[in-house]
C-alpha atoms as a PDB file:
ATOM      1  CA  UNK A   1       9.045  -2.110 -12.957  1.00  0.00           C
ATOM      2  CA  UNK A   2      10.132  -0.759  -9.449  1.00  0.00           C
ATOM      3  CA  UNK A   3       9.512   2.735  -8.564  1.00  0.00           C
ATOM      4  CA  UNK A   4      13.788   3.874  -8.264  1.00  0.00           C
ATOM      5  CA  UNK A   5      14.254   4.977  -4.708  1.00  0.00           C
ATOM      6  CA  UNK A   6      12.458   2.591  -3.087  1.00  0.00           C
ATOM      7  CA  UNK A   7      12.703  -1.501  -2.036  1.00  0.00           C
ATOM      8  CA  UNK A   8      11.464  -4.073  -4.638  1.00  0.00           C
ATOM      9  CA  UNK A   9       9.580  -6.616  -3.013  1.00  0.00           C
ATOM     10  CA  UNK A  10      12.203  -8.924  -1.284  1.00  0.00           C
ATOM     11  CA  UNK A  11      12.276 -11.788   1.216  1.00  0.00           C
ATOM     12  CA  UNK A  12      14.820 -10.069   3.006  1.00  0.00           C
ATOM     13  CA  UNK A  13      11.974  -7.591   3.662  1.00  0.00           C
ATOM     14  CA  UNK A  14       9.571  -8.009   6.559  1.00  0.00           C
ATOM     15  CA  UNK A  15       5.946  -6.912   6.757  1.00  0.00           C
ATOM     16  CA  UNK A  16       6.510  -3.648   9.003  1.00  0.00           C
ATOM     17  CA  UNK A  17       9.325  -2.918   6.474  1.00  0.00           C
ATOM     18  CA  UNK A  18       6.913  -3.426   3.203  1.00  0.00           C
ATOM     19  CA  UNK A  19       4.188  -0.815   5.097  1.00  0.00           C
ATOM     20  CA  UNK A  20       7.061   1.576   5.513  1.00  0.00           C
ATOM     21  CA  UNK A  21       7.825   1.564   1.767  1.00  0.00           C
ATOM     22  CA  UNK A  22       4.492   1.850   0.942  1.00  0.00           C
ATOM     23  CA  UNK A  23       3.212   5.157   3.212  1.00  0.00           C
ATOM     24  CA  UNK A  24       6.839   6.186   2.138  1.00  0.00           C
ATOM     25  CA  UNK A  25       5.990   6.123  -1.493  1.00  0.00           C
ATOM     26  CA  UNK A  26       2.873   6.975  -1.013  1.00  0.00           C
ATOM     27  CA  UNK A  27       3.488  10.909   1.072  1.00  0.00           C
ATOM     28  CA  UNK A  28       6.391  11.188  -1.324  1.00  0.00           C
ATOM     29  CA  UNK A  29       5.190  14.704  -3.216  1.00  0.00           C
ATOM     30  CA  UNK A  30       7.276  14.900  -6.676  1.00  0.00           C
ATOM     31  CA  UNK A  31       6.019  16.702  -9.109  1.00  0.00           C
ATOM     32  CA  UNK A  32       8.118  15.244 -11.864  1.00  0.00           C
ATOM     33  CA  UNK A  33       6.282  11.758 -10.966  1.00  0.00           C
ATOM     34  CA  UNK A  34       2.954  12.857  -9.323  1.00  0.00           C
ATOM     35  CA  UNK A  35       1.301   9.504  -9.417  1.00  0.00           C
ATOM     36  CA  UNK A  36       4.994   7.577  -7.635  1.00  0.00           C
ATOM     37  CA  UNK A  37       2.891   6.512  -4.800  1.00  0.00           C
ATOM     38  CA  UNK A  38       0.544   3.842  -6.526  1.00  0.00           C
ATOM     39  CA  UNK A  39       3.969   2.733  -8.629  1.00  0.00           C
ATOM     40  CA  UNK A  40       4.814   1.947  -5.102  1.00  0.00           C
ATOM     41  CA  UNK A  41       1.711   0.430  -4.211  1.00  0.00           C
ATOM     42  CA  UNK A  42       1.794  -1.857  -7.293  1.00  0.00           C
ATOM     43  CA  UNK A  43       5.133  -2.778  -6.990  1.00  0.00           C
ATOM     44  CA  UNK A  44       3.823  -4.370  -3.363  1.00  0.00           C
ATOM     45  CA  UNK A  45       0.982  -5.735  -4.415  1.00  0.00           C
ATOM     46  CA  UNK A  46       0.461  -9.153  -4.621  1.00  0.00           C
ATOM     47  CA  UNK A  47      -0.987 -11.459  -7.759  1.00  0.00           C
ATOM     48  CA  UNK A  48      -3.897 -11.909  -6.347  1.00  0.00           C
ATOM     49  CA  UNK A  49      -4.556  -8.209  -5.760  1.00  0.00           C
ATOM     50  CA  UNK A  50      -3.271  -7.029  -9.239  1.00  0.00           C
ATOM     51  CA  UNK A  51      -5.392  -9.679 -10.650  1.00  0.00           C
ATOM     52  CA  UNK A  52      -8.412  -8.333  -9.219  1.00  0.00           C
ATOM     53  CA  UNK A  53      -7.760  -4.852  -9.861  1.00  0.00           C
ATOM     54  CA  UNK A  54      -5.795  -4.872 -12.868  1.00  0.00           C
ATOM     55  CA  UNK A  55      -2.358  -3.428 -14.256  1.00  0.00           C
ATOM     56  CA  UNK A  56      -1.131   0.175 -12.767  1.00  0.00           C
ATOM     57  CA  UNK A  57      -3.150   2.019 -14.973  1.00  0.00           C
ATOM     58  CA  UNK A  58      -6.075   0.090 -13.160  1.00  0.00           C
ATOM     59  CA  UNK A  59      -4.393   0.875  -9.601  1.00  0.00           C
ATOM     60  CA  UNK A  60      -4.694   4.529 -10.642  1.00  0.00           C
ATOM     61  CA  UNK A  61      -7.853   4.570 -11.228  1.00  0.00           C
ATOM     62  CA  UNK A  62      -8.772   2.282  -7.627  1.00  0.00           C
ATOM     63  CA  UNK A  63      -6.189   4.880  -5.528  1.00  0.00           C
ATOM     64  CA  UNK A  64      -7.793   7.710  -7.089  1.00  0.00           C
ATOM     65  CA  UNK A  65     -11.444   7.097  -6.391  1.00  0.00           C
ATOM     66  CA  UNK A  66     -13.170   9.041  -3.947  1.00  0.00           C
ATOM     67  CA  UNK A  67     -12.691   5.889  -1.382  1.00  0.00           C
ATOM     68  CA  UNK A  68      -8.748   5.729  -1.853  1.00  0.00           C
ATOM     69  CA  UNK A  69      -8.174   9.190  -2.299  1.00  0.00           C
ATOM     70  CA  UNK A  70      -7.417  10.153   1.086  1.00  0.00           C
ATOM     71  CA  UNK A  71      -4.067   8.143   1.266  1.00  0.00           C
ATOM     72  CA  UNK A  72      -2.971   9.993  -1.990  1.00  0.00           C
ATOM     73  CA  UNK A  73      -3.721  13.064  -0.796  1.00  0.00           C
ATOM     74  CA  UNK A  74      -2.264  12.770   3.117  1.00  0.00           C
ATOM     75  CA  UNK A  75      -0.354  15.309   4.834  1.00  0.00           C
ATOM     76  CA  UNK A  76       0.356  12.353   6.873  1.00  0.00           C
ATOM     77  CA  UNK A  77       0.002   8.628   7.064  1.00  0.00           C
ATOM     78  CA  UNK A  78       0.922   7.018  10.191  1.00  0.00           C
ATOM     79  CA  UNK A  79       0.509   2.971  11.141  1.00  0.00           C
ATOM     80  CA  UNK A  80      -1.374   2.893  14.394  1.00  0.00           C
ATOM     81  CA  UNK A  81      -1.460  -0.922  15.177  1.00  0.00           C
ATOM     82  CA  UNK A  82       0.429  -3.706  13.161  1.00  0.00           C
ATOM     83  CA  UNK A  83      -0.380  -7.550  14.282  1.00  0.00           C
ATOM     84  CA  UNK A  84       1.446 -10.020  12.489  1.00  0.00           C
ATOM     85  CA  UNK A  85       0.294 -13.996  12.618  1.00  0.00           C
ATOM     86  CA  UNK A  86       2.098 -16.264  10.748  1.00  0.00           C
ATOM     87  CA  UNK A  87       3.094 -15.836   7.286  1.00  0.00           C
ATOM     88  CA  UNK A  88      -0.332 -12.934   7.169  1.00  0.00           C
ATOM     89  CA  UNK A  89      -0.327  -9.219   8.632  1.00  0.00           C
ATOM     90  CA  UNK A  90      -2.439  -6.430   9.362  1.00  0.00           C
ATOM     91  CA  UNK A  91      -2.477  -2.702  10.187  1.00  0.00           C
ATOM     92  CA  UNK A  92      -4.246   0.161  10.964  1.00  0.00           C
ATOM     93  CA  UNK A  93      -3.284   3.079   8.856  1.00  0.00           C
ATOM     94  CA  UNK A  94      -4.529   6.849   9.115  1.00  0.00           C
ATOM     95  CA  UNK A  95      -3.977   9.108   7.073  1.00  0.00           C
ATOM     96  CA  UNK A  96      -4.338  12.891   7.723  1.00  0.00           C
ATOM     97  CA  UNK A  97      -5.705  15.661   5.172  1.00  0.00           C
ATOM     98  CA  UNK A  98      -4.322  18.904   4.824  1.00  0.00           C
ATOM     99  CA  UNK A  99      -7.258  20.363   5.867  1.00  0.00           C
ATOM    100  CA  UNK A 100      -7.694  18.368   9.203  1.00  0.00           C
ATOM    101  CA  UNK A 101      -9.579  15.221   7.919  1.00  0.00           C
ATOM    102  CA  UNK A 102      -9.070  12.031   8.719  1.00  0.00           C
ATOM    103  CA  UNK A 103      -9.337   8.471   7.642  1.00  0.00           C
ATOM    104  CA  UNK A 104      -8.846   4.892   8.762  1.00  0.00           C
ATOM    105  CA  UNK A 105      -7.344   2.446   6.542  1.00  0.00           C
ATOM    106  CA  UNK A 106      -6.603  -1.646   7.215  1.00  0.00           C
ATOM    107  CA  UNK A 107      -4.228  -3.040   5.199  1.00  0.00           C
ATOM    108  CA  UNK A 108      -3.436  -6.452   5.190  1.00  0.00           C
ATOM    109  CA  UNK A 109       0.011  -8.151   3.963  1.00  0.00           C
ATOM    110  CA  UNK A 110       1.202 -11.717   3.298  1.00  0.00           C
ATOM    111  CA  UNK A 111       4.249 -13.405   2.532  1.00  0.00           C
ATOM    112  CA  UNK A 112       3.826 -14.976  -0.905  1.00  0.00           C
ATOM    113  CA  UNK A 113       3.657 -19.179  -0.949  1.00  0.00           C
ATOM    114  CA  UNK A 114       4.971 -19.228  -4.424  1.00  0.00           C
ATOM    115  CA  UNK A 115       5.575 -17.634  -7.926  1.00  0.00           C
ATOM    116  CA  UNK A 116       8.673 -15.719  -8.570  1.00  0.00           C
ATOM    117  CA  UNK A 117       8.109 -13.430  -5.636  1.00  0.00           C
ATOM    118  CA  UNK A 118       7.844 -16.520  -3.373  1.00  0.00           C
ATOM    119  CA  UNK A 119       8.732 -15.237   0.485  1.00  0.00           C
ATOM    120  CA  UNK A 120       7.885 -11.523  -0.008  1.00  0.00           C
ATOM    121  CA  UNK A 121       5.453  -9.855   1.947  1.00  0.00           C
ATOM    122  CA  UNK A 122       3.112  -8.671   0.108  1.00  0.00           C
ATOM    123  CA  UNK A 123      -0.148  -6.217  -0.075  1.00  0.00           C
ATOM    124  CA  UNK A 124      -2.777  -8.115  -0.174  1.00  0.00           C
ATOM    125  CA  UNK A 125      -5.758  -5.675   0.300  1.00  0.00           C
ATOM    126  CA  UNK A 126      -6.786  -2.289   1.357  1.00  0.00           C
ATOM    127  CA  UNK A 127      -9.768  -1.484   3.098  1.00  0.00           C
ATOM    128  CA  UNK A 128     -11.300   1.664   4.122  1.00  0.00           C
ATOM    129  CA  UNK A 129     -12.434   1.401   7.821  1.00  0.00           C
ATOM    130  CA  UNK A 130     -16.512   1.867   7.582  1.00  0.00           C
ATOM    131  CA  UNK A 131     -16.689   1.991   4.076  1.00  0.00           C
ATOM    132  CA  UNK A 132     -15.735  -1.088   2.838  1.00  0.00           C
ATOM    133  CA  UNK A 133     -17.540  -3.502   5.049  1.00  0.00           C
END
């Protein structure tokens, strides 16, 4: 299920385009749907990701820990550098804290070879710069 108001994954899409949906959904504050942003970031997931993370209440729990928290909680998320290779992606995300803090994310995208969302870009991991190396 896609999160309404926001792209389903797509081929039409490109990677920059994915990213954008994704910090979009995820600084979106509604407080009818407070937990819209990981819908988001599970709808952009790819198979291999969901697989070794789980279903969305699984993504919850991942986005929520202490590690992922910060891009839940941004005031602001902003893509610093994107690089794009092929049919793979990366970029440098921070995100900014209410209360001045930041954080460094690198997220990495590629288009999927096959399955029924074959040609989407698609998240393939999340990392939190210095903490998840």
């Amino acid at each position: 299920m896609d999160p309404p108001g926001y792209p389903a994954p797509s081929p039409e899409l490109d990677p920059e385009a994915v990213l954008a949906a994704v910090i979009a959904g995820l600084t979106a504050r509604d407080r009818r749907q407070p937990e819209h942003g990981v819908a988001v970031v599970f709808a952009f997931a790819s198979d291999r990701m969901r697989q070794g993370i789980g279903g969305l209440a699984a993504f919850h729990r991942a986005l929520g820990s202490s590690r992922f928290a910060p891009l839940q909680s941004a005031a602001r998320l902003e893509s610093a550098e994107f690089l794009r290779r092929g049919d793979s992606a990366r970029a440098t995300v921070h995100a900014s804290g209410p209360d001045g803090s930041r954080a460094g994310f690198t997220v990495a995208l590629a288009r999927a070879p096959h399955g029924e969302r074959r040609g989407c870009w698609l998240l393939s991991g999340i990392a939190r710069e210095n903490a998840d190396l």
